[in-house]
PDB file of N, CA and C in Angstrom:
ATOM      1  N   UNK A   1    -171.849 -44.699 -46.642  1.00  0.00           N
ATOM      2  CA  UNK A   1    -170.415 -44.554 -46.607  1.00  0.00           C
ATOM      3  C   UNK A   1    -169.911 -44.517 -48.035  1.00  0.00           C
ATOM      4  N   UNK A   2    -169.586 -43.822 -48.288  1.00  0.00           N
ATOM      5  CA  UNK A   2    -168.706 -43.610 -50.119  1.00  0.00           C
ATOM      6  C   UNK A   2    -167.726 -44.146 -50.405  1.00  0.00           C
ATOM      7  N   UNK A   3    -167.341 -44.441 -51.142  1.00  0.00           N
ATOM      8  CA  UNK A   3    -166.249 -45.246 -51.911  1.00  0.00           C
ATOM      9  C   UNK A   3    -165.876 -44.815 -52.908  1.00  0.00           C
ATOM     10  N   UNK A   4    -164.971 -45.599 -53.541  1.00  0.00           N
ATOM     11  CA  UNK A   4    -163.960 -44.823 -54.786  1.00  0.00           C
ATOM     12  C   UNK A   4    -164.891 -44.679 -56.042  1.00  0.00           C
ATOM     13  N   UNK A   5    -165.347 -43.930 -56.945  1.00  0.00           N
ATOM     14  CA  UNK A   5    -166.244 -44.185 -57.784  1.00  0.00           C
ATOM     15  C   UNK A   5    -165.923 -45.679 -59.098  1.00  0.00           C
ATOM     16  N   UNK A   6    -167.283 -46.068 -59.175  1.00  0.00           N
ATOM     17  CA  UNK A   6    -167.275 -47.281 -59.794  1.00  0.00           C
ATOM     18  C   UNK A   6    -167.555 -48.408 -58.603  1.00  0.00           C
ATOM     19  N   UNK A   7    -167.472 -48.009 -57.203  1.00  0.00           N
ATOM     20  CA  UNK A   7    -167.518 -49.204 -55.935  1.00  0.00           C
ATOM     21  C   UNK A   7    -168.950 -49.248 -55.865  1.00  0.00           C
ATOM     22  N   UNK A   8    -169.923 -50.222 -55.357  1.00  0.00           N
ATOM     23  CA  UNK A   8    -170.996 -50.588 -55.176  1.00  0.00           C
ATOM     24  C   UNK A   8    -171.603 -50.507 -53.898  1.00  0.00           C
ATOM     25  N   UNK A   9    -172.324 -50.368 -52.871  1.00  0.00           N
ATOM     26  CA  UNK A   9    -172.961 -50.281 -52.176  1.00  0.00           C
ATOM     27  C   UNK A   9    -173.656 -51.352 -51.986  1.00  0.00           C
ATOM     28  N   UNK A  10    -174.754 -51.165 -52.430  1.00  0.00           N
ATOM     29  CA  UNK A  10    -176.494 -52.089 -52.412  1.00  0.00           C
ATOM     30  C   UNK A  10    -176.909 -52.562 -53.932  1.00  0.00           C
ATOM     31  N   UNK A  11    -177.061 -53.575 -53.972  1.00  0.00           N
ATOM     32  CA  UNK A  11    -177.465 -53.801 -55.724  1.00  0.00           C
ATOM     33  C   UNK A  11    -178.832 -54.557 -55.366  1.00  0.00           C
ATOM     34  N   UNK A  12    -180.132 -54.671 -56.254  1.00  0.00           N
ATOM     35  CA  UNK A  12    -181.073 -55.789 -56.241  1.00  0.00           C
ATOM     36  C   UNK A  12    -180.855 -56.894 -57.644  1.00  0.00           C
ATOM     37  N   UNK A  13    -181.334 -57.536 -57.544  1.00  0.00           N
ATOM     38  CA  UNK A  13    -181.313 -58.489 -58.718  1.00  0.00           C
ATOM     39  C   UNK A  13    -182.849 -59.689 -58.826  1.00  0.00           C
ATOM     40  N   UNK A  14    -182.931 -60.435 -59.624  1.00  0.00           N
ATOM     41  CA  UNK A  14    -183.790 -61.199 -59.114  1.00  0.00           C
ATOM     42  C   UNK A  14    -183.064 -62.161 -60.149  1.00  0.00           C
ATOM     43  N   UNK A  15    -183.491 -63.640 -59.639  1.00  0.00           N
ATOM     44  CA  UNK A  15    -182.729 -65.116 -59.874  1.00  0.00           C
ATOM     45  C   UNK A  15    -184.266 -65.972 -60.232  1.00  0.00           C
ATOM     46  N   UNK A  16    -184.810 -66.109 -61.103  1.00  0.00           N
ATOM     47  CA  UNK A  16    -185.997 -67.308 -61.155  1.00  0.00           C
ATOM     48  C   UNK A  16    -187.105 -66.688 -60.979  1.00  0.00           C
ATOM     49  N   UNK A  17    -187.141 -64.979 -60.640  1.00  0.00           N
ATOM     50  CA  UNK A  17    -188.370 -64.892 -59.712  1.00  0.00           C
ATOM     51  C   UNK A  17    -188.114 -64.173 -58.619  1.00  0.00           C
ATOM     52  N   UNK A  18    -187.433 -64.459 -58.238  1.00  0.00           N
ATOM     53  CA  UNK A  18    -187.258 -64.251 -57.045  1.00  0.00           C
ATOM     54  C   UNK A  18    -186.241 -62.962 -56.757  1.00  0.00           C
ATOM     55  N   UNK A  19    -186.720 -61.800 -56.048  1.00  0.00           N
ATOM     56  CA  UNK A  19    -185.854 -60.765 -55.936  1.00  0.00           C
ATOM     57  C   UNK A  19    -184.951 -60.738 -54.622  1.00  0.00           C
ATOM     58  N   UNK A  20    -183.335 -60.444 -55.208  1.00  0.00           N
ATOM     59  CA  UNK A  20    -182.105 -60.509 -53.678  1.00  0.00           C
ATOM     60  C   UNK A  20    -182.252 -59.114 -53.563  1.00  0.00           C
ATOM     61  N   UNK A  21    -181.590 -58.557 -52.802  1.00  0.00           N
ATOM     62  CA  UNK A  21    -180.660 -57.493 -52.488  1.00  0.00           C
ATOM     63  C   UNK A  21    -178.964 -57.858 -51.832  1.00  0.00           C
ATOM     64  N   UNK A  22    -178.157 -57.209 -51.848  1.00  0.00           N
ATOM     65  CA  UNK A  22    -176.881 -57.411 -51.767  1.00  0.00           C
ATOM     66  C   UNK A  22    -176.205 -56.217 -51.566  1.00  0.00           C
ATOM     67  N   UNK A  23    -175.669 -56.140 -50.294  1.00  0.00           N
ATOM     68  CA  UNK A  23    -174.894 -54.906 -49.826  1.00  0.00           C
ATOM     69  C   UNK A  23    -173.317 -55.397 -49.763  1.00  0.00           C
ATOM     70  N   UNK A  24    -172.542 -54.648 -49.996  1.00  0.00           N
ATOM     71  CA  UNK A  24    -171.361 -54.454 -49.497  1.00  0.00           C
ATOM     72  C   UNK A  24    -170.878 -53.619 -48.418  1.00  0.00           C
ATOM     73  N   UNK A  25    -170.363 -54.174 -47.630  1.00  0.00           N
ATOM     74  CA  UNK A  25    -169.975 -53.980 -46.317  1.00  0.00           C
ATOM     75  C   UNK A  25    -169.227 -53.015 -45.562  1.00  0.00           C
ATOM     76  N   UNK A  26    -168.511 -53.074 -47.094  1.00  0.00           N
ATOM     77  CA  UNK A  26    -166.778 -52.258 -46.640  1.00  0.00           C
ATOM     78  C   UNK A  26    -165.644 -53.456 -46.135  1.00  0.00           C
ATOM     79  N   UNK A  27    -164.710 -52.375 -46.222  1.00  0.00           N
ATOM     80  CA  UNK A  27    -163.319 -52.959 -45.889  1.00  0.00           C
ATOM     81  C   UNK A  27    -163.409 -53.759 -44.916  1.00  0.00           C
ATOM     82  N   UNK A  28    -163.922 -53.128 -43.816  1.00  0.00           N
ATOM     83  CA  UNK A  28    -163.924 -53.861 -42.314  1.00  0.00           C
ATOM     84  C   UNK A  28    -164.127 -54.861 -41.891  1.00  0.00           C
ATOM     85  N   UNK A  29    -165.092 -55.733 -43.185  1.00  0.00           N
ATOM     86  CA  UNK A  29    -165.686 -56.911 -43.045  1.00  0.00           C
ATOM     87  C   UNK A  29    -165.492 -57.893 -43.432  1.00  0.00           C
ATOM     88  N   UNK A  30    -164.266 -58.801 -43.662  1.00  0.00           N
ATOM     89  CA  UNK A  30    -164.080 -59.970 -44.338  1.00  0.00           C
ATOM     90  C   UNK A  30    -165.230 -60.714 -44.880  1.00  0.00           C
ATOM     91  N   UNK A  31    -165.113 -61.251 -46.216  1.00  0.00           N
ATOM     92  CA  UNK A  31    -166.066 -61.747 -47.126  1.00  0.00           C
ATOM     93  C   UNK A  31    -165.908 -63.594 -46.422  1.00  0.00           C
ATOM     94  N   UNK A  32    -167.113 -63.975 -46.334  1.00  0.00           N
ATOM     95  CA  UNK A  32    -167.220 -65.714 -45.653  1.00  0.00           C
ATOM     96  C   UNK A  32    -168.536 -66.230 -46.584  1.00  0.00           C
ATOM     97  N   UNK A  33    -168.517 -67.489 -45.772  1.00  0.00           N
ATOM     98  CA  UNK A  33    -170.222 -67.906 -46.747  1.00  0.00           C
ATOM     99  C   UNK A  33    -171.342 -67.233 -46.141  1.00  0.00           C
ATOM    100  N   UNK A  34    -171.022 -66.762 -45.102  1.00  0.00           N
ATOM    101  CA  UNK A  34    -172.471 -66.319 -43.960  1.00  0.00           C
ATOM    102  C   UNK A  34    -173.560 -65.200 -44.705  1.00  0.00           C
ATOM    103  N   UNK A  35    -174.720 -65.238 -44.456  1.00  0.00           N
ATOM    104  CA  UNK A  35    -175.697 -64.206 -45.444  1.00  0.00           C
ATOM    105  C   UNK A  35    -176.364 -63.743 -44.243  1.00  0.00           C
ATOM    106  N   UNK A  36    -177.476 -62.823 -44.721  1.00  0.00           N
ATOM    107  CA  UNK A  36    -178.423 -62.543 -43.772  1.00  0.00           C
ATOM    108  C   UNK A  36    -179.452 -62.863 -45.041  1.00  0.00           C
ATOM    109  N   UNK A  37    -180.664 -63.842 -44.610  1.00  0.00           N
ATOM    110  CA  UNK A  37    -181.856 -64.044 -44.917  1.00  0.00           C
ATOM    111  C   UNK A  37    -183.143 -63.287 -44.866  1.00  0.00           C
ATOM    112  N   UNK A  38    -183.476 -62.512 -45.853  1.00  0.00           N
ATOM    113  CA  UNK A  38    -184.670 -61.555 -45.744  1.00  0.00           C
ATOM    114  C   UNK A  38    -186.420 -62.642 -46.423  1.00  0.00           C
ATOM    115  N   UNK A  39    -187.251 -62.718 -45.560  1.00  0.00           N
ATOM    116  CA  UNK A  39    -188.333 -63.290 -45.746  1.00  0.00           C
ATOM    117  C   UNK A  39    -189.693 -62.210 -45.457  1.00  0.00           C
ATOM    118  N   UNK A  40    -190.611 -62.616 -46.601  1.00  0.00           N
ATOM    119  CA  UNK A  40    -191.648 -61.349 -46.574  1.00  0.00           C
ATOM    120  C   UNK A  40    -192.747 -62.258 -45.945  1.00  0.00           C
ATOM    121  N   UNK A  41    -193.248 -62.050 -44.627  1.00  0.00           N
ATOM    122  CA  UNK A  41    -194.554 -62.655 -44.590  1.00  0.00           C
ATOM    123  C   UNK A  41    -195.842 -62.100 -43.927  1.00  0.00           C
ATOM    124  N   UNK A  42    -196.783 -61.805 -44.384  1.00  0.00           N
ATOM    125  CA  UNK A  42    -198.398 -61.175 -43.978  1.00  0.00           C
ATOM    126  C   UNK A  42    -198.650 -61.334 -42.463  1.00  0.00           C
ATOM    127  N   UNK A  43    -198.428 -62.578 -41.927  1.00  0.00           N
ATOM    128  CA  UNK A  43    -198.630 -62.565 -40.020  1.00  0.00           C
ATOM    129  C   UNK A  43    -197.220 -63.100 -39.418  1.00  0.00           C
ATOM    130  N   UNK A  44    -197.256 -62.914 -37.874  1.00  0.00           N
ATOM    131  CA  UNK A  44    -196.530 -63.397 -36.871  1.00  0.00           C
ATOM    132  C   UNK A  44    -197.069 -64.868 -36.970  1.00  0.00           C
ATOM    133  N   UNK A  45    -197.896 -65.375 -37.181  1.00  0.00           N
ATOM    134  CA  UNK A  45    -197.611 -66.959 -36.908  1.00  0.00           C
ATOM    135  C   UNK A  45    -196.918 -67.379 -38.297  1.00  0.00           C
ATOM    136  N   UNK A  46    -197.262 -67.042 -39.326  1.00  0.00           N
ATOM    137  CA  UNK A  46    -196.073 -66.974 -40.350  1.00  0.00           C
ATOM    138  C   UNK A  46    -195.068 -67.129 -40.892  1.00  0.00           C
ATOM    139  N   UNK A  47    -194.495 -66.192 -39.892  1.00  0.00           N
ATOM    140  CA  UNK A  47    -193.265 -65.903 -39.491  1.00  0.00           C
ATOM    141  C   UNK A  47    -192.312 -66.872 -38.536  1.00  0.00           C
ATOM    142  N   UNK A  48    -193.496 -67.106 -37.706  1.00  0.00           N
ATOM    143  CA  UNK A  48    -192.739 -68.508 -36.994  1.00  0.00           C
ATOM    144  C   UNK A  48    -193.004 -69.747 -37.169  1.00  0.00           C
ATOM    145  N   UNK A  49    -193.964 -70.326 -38.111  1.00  0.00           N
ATOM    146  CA  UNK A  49    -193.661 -71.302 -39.360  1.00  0.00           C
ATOM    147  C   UNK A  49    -192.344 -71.103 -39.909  1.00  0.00           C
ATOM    148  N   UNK A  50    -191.992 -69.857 -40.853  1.00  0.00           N
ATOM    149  CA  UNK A  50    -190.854 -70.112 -41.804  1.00  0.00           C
ATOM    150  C   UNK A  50    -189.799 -70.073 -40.405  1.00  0.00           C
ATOM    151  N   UNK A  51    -189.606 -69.764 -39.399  1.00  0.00           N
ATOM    152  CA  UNK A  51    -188.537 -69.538 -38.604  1.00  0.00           C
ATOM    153  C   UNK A  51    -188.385 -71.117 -38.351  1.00  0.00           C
ATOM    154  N   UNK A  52    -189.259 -71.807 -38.034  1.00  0.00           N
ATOM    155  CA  UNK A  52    -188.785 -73.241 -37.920  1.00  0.00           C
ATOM    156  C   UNK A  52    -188.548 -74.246 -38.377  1.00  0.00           C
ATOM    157  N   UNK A  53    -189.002 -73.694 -39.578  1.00  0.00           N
ATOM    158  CA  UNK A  53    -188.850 -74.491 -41.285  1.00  0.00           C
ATOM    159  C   UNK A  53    -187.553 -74.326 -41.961  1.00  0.00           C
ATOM    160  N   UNK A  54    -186.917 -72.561 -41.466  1.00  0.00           N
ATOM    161  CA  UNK A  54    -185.645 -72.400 -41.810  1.00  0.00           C
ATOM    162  C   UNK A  54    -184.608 -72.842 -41.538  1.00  0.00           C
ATOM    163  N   UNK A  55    -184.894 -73.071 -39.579  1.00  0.00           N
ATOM    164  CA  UNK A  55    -183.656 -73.044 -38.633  1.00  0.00           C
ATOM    165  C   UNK A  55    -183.441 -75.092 -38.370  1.00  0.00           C
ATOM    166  N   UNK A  56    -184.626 -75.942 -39.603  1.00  0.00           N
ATOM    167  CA  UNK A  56    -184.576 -77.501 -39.251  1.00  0.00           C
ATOM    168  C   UNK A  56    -182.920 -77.552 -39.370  1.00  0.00           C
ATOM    169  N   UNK A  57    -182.653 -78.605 -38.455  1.00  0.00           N
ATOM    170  CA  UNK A  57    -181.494 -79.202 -38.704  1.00  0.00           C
ATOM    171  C   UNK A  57    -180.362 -78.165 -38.245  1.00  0.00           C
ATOM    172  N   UNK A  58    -180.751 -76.993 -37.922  1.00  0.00           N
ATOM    173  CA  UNK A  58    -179.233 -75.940 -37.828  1.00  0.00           C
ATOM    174  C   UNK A  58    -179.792 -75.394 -36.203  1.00  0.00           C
ATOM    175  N   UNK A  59    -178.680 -74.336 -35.849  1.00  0.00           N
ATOM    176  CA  UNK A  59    -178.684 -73.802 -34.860  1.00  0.00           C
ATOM    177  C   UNK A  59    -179.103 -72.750 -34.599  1.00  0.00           C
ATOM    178  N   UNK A  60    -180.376 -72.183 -34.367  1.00  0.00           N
ATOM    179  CA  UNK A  60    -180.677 -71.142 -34.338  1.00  0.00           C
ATOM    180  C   UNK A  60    -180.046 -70.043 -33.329  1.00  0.00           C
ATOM    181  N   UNK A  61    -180.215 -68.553 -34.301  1.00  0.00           N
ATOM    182  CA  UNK A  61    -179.768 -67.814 -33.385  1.00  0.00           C
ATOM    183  C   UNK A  61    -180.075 -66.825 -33.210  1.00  0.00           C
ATOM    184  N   UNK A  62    -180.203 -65.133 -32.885  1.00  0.00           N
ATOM    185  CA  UNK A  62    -180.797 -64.489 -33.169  1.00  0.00           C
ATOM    186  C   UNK A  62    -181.516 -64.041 -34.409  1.00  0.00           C
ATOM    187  N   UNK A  63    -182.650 -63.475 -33.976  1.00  0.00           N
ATOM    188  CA  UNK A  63    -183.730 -63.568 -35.406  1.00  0.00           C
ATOM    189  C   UNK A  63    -184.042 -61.812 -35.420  1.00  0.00           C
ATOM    190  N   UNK A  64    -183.889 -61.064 -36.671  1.00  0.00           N
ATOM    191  CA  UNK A  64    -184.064 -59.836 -36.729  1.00  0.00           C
ATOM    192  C   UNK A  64    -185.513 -59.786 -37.132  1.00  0.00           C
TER     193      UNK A  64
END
């Protein structure tokens, strides 16, 4: 979706090491604290280690 030139899209960055990505949404989407969490891992049991390591203490909810 395009925007006015100089507007941003998708940026990467990395913090410590560690590489983000960061999209912008558009208008439509009011800005909150909420993120989406991207995790890289080699297997499905893995995966559901960090899923339950992530979701301690909170409410899980759908998982992409």
């Amino acid at each position: 979706m395009p925007g006015p030139n100089g507007t941003v899209i998708g940026v990467s960055f990395v913090l410590d090491g560690q590489e983000f990505q960061a999209l912008n949404g558009g208008t439509q989407f009011k800005f909150t604290e909420a993120i989406s969490l991207f995790v890289l891992a080699e297997t499905q049991p893995e995966i559901y280690e960090l899923w339950e390591k992530l979701s301690a203490g909170g409410d899980k909810s759908r998982c992409g």
